[in-house]
PDB file of N, CA and C in Angstrom:
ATOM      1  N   UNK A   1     -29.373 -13.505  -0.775  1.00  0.00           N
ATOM      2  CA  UNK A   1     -28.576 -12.669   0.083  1.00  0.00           C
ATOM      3  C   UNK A   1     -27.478 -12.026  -0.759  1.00  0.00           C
ATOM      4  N   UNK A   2     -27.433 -10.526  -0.718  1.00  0.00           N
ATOM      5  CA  UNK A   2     -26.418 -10.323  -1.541  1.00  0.00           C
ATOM      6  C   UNK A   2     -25.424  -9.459  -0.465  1.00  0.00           C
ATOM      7  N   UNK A   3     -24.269 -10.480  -0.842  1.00  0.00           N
ATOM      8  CA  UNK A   3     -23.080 -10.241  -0.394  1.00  0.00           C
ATOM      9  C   UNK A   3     -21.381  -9.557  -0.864  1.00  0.00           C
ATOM     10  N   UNK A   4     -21.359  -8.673   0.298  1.00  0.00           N
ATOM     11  CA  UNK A   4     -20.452  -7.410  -1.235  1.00  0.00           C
ATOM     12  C   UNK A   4     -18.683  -8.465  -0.385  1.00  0.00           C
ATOM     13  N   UNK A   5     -18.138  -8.986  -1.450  1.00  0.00           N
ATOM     14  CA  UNK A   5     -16.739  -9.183  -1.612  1.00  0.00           C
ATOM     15  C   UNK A   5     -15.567  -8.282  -1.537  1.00  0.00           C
ATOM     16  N   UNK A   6     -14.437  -8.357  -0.540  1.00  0.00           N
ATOM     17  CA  UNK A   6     -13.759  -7.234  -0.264  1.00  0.00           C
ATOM     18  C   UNK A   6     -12.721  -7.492  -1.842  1.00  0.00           C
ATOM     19  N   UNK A   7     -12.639  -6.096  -1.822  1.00  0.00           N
ATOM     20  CA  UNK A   7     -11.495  -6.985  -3.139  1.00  0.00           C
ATOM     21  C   UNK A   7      -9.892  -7.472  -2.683  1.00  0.00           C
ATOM     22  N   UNK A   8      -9.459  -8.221  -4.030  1.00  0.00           N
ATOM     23  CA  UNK A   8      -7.945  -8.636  -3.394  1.00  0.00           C
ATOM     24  C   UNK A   8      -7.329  -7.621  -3.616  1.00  0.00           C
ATOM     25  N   UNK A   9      -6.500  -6.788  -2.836  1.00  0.00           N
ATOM     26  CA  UNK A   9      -5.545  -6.052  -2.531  1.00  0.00           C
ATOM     27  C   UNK A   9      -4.072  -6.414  -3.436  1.00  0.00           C
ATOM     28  N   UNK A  10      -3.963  -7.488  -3.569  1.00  0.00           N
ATOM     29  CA  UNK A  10      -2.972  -8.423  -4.533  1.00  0.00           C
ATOM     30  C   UNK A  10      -2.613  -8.359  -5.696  1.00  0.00           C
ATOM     31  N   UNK A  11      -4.438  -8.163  -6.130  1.00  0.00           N
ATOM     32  CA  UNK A  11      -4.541  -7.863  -7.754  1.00  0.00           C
ATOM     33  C   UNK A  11      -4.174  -6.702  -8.596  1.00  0.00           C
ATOM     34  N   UNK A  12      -4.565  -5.637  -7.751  1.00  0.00           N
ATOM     35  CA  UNK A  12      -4.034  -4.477  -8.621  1.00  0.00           C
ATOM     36  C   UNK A  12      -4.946  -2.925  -7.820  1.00  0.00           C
ATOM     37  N   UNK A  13      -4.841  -2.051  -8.059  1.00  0.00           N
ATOM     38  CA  UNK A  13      -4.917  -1.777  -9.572  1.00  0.00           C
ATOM     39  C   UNK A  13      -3.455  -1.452  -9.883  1.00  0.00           C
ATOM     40  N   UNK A  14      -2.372  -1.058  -8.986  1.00  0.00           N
ATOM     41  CA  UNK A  14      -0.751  -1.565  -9.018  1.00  0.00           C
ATOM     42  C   UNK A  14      -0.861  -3.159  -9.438  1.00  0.00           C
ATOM     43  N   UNK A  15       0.594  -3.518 -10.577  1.00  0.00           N
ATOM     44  CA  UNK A  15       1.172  -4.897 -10.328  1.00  0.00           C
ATOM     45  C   UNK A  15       2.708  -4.120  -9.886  1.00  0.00           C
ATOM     46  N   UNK A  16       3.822  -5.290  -9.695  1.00  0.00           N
ATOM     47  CA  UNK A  16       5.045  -4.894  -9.355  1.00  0.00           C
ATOM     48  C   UNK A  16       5.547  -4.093 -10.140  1.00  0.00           C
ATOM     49  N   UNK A  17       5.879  -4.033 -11.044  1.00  0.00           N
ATOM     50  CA  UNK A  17       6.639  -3.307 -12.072  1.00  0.00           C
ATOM     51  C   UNK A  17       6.055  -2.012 -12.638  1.00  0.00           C
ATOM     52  N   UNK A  18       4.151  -1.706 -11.766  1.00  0.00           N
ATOM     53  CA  UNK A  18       4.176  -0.249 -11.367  1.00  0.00           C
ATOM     54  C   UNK A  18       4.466   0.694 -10.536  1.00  0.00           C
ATOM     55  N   UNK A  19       5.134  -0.068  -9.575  1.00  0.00           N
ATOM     56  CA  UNK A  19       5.659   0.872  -8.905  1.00  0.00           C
ATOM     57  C   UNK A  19       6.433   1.681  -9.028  1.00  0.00           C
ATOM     58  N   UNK A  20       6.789   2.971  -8.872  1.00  0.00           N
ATOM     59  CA  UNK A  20       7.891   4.431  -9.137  1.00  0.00           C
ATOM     60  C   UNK A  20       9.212   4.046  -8.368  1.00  0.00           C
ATOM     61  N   UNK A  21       9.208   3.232  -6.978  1.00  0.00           N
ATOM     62  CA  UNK A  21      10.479   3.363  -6.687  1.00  0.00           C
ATOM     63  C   UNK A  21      11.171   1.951  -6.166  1.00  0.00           C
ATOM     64  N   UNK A  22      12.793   1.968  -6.225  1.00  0.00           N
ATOM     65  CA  UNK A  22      13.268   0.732  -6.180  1.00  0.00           C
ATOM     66  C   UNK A  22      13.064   0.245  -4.885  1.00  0.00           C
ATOM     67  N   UNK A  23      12.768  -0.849  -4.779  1.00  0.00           N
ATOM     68  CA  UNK A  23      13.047  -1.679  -3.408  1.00  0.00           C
ATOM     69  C   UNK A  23      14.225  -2.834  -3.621  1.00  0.00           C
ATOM     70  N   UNK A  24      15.050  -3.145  -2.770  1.00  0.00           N
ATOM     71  CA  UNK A  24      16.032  -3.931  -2.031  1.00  0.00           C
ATOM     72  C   UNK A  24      15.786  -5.411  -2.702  1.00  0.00           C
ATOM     73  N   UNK A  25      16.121  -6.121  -3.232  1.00  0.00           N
ATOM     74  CA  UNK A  25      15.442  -7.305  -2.623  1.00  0.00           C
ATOM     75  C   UNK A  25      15.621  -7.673  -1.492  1.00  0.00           C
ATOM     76  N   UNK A  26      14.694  -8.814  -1.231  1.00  0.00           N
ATOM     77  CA  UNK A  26      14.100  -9.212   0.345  1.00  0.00           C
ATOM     78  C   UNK A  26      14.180 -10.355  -0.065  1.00  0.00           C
ATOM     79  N   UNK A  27      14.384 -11.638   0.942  1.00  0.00           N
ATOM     80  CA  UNK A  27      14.769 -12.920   0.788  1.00  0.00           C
ATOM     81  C   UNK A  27      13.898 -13.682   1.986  1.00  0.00           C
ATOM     82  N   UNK A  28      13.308 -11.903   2.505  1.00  0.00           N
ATOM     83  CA  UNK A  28      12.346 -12.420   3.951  1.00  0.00           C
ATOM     84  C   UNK A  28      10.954 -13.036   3.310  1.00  0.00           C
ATOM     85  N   UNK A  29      10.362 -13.736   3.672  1.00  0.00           N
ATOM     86  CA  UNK A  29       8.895 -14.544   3.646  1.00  0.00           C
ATOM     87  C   UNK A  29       8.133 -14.870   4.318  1.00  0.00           C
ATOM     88  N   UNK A  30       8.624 -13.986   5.007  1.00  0.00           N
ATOM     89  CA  UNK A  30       7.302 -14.124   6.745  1.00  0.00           C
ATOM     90  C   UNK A  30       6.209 -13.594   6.605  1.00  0.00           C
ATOM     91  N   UNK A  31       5.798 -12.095   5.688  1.00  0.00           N
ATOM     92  CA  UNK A  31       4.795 -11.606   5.760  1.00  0.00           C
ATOM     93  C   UNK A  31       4.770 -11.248   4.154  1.00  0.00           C
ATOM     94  N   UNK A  32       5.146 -11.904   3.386  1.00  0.00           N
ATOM     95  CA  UNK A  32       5.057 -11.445   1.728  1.00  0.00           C
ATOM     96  C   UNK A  32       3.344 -11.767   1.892  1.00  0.00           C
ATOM     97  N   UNK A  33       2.924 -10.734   1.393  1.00  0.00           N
ATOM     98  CA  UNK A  33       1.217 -11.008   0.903  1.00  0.00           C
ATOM     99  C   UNK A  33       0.692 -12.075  -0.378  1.00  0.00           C
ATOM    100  N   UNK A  34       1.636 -11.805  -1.282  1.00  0.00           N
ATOM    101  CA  UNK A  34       1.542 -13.105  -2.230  1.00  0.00           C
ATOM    102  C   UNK A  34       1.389 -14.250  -1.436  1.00  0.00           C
ATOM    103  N   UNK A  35       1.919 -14.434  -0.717  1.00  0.00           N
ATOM    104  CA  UNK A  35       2.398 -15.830   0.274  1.00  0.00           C
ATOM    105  C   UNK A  35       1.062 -15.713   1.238  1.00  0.00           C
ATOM    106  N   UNK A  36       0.496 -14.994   1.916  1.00  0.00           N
ATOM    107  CA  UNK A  36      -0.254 -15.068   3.047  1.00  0.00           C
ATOM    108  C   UNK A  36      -1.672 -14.438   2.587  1.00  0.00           C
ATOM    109  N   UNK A  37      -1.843 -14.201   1.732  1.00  0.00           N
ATOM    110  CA  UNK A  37      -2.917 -12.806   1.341  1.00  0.00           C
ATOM    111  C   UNK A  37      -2.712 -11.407   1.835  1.00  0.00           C
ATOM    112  N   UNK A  38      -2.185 -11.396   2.951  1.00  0.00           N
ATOM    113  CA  UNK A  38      -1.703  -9.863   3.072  1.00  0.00           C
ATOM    114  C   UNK A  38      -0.825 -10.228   4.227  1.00  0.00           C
ATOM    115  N   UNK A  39      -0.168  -9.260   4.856  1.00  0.00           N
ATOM    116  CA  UNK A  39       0.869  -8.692   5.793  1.00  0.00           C
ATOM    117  C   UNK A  39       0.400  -9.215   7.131  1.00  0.00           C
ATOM    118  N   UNK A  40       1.165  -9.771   7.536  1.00  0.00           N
ATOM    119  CA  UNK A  40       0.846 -10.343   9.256  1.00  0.00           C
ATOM    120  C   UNK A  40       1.121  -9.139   9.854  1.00  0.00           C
ATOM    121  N   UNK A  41       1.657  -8.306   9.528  1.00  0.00           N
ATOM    122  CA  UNK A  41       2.068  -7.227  10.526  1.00  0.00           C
ATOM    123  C   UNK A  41       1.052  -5.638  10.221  1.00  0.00           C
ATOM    124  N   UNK A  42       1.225  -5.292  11.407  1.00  0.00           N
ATOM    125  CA  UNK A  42       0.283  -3.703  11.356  1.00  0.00           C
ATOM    126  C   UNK A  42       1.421  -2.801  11.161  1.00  0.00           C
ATOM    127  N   UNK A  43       2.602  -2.952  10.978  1.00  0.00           N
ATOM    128  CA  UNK A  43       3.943  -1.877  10.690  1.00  0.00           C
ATOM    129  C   UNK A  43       4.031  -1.921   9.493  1.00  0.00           C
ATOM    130  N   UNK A  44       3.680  -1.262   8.139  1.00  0.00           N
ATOM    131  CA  UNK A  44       4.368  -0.777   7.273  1.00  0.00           C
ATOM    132  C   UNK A  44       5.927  -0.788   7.003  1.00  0.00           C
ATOM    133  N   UNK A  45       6.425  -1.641   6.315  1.00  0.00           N
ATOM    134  CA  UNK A  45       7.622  -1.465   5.433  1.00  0.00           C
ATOM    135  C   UNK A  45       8.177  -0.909   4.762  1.00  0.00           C
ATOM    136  N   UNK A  46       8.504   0.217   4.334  1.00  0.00           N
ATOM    137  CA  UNK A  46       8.891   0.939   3.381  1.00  0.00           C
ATOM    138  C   UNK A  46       9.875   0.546   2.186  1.00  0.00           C
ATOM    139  N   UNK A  47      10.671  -0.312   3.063  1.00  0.00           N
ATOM    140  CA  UNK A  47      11.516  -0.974   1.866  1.00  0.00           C
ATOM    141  C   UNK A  47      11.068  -2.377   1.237  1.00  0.00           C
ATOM    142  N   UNK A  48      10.400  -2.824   1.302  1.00  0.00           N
ATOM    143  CA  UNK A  48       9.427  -4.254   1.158  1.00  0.00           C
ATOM    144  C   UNK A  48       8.754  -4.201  -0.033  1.00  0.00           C
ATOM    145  N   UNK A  49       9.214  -4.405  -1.459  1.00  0.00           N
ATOM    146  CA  UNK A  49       8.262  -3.799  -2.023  1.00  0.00           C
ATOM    147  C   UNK A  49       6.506  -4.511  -2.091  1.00  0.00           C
ATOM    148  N   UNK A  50       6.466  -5.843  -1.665  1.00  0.00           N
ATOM    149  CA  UNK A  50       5.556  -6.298  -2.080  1.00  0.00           C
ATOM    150  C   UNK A  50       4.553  -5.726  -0.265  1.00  0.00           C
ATOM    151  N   UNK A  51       4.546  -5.548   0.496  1.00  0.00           N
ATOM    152  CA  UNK A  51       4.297  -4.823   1.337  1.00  0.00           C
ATOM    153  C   UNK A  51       3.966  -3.198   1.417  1.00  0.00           C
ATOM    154  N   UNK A  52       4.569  -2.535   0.066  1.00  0.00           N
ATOM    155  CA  UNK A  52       4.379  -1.699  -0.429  1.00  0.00           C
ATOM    156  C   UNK A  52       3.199  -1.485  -1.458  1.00  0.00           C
ATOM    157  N   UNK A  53       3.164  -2.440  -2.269  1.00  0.00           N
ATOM    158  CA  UNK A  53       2.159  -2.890  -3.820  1.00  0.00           C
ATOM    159  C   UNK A  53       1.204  -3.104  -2.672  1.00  0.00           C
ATOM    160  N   UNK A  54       0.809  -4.251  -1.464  1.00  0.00           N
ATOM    161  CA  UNK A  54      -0.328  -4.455  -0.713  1.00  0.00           C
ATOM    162  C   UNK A  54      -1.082  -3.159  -0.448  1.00  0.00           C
ATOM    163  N   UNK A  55      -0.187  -1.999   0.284  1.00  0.00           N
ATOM    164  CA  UNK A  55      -0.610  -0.950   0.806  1.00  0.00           C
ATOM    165  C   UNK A  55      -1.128   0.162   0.035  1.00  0.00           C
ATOM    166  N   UNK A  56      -0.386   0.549  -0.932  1.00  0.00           N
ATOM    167  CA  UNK A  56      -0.908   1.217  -1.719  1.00  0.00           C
ATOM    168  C   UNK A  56      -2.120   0.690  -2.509  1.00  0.00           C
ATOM    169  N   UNK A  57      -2.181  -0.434  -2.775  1.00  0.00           N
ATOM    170  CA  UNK A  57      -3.493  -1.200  -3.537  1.00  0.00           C
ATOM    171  C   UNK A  57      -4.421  -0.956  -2.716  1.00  0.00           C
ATOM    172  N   UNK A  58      -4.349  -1.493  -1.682  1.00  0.00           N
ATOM    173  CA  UNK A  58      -5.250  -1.355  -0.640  1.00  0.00           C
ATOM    174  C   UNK A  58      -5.966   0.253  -0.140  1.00  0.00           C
ATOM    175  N   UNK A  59      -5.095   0.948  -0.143  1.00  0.00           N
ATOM    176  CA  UNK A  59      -5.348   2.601  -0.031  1.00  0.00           C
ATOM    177  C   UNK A  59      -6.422   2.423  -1.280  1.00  0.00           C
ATOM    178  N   UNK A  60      -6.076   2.186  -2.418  1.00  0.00           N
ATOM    179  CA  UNK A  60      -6.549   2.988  -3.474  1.00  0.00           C
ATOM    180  C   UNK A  60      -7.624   2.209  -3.842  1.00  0.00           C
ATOM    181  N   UNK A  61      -8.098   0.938  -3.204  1.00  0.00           N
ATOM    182  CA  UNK A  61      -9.028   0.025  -3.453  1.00  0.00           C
ATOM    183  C   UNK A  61     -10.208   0.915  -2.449  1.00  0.00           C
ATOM    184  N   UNK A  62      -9.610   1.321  -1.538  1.00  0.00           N
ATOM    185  CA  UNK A  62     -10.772   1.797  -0.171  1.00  0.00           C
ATOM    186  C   UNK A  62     -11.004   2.948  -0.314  1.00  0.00           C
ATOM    187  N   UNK A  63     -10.240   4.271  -0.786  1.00  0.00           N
ATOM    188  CA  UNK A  63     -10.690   5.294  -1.089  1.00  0.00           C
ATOM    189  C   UNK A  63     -10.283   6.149  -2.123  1.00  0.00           C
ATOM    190  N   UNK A  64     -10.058   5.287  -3.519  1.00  0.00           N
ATOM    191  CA  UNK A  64      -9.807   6.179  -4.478  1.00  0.00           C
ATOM    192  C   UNK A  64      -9.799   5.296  -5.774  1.00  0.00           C
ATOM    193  N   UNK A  65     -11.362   4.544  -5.285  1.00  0.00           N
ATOM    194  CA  UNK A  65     -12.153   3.752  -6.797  1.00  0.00           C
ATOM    195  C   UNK A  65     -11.151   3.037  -7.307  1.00  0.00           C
ATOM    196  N   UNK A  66     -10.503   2.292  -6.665  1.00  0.00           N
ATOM    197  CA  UNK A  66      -9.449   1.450  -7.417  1.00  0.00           C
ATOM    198  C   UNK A  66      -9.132   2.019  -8.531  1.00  0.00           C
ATOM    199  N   UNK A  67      -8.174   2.613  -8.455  1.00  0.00           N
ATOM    200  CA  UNK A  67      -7.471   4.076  -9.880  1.00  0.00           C
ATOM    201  C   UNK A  67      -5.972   4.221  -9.278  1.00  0.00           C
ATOM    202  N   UNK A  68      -5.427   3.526 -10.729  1.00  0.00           N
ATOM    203  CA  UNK A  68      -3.829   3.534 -10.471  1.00  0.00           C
ATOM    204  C   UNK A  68      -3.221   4.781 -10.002  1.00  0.00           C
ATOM    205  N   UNK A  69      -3.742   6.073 -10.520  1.00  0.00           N
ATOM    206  CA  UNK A  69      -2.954   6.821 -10.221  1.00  0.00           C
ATOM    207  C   UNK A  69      -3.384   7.204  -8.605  1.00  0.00           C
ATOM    208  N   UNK A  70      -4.557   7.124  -7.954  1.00  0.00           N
ATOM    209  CA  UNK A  70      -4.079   7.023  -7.066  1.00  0.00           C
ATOM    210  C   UNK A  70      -3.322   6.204  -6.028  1.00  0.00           C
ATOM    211  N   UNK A  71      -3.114   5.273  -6.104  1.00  0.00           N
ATOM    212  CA  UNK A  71      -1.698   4.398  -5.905  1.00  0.00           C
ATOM    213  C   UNK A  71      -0.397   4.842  -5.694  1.00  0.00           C
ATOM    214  N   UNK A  72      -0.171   5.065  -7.321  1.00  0.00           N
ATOM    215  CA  UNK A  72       1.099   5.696  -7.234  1.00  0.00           C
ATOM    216  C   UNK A  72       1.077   7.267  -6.398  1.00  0.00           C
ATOM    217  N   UNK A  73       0.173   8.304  -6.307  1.00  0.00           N
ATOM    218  CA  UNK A  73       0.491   9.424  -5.712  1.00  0.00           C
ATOM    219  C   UNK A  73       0.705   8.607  -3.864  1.00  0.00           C
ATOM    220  N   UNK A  74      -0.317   7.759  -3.986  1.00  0.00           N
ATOM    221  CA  UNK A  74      -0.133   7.015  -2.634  1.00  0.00           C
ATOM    222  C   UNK A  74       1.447   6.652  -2.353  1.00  0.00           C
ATOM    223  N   UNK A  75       1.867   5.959  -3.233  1.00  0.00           N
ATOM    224  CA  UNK A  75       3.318   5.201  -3.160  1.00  0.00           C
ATOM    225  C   UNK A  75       4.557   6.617  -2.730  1.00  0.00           C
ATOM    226  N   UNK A  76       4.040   7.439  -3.602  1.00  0.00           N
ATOM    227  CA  UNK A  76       4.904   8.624  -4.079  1.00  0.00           C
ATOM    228  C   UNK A  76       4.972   9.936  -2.693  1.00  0.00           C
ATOM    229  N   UNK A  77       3.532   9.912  -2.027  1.00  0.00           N
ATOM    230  CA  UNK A  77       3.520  10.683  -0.841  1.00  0.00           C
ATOM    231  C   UNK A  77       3.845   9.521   0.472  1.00  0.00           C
ATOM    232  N   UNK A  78       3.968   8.230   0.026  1.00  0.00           N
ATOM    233  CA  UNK A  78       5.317   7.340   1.508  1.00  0.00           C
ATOM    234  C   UNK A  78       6.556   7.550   1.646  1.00  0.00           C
ATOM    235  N   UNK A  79       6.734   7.966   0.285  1.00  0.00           N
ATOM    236  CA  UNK A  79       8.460   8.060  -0.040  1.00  0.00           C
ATOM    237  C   UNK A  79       8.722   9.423   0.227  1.00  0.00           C
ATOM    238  N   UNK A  80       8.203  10.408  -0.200  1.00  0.00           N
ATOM    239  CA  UNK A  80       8.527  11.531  -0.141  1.00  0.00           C
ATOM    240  C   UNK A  80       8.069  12.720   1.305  1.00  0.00           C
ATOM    241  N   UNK A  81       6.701  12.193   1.758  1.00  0.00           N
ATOM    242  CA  UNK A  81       6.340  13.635   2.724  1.00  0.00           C
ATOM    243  C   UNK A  81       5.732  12.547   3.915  1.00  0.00           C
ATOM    244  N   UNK A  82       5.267  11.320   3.943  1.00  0.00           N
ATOM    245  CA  UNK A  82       4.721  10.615   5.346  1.00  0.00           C
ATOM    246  C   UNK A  82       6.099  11.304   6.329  1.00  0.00           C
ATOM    247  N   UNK A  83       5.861  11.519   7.605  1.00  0.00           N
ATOM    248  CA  UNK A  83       6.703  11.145   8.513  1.00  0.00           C
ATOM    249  C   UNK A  83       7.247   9.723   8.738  1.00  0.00           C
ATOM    250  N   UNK A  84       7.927   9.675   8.916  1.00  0.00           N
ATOM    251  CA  UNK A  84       8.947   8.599   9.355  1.00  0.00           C
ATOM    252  C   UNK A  84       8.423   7.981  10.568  1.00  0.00           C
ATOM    253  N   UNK A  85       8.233   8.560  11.381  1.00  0.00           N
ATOM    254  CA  UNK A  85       7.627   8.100  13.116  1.00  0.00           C
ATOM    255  C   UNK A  85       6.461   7.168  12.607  1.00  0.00           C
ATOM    256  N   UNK A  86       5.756   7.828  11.253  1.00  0.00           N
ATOM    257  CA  UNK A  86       4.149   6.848  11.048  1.00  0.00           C
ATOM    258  C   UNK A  86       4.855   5.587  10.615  1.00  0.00           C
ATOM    259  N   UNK A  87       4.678   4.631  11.134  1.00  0.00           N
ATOM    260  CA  UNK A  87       4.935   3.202  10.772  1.00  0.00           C
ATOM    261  C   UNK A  87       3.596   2.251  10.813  1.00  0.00           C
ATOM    262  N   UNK A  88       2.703   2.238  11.118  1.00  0.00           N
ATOM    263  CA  UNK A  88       1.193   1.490  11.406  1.00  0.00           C
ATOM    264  C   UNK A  88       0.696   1.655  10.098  1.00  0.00           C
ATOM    265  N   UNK A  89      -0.131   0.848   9.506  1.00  0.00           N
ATOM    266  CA  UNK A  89      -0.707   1.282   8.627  1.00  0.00           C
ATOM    267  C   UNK A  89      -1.594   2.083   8.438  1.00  0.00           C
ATOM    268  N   UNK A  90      -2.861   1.990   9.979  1.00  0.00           N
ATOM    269  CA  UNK A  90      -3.722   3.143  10.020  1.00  0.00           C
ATOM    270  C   UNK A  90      -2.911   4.504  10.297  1.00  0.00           C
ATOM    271  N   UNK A  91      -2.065   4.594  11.232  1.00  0.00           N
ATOM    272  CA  UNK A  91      -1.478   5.915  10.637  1.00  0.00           C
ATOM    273  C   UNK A  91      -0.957   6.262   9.652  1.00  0.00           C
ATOM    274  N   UNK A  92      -0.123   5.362   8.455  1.00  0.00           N
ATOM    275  CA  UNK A  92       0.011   6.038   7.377  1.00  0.00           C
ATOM    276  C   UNK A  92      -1.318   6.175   6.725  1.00  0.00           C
ATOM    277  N   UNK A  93      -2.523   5.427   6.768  1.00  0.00           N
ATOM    278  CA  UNK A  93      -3.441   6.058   5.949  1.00  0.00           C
ATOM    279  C   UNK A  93      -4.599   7.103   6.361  1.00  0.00           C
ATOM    280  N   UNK A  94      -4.296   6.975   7.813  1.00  0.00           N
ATOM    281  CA  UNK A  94      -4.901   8.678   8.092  1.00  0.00           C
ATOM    282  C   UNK A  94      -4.232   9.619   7.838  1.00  0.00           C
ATOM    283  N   UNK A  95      -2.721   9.742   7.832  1.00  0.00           N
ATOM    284  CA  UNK A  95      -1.799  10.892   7.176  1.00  0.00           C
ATOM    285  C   UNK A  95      -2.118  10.754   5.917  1.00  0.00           C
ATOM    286  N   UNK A  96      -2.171   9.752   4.748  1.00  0.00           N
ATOM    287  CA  UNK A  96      -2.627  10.131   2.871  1.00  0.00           C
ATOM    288  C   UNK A  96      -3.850  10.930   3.494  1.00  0.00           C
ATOM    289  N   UNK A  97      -4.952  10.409   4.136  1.00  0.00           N
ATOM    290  CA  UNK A  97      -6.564  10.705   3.912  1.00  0.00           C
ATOM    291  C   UNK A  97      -6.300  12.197   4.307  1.00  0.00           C
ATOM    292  N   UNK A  98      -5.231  12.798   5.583  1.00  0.00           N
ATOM    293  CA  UNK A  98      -5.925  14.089   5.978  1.00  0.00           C
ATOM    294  C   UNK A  98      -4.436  15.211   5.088  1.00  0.00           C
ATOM    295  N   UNK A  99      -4.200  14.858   4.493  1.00  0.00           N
ATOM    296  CA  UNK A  99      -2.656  15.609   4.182  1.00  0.00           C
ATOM    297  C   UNK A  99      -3.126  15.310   2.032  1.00  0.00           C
ATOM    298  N   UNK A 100      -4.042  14.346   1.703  1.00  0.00           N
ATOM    299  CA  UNK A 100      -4.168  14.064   0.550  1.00  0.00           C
ATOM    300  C   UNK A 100      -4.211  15.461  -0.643  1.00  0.00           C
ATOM    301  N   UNK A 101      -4.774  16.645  -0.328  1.00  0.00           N
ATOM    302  CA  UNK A 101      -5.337  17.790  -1.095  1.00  0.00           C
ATOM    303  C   UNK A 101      -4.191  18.417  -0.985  1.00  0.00           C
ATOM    304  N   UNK A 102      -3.410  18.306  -0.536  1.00  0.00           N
ATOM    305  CA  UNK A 102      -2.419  19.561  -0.071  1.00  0.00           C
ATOM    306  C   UNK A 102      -1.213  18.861  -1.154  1.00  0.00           C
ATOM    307  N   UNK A 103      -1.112  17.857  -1.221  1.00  0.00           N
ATOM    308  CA  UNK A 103       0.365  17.178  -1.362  1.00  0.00           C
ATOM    309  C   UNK A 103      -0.290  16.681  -3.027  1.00  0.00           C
TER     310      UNK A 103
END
């Protein structure tokens, strides 16, 4: 039986110290993905960075061949052009998927 393995979101193709922008520290540990494997929550964090590294990994694991740079343009179009109102994760990643060519 061959069985396809999701990948870890955890691993990369971001680690922390690729990310472009600063986050806060956080002292919270309720939903660190290191800690849980991923995010208990369907709201996106923006200031979180390790909630950030999940999401963008994850974007770029599912539709952009696990390739750092798309990551970072991922990371780089949360910070800069998502709306604010998108907080879900499926809506921020239907806004990268349908806004991706333009930006």
């Amino acid at each position: 039986m061959n069985t396809l393995l999701s990948p870890d979101h955890r691993a990369g193709p971001l680690k922390k110290h690729d990310l472009q922008y600063s986050y806060p520290h956080s002292t919270a540990g309720g939903d660190d993905p290191t800690k849980r494997g991923e995010p208990d929550s369907s709201m996106l964090n923006r200031h979180q960075w390790y909630e950030m590294l999940y999401f963008v990994n994850k974007f770029a694991n599912t539709v952009g061949n696990s390739r750092k740079d798309v990551a970072q343009k991922a990371e780089r179009l949360i910070h800069t052009k998502v709306p604010g109102n998108l907080r879900s994760h499926a809506h921020v990643s239907d806004w990268l998927r349908g806004n991706w060519t333009y930006n």
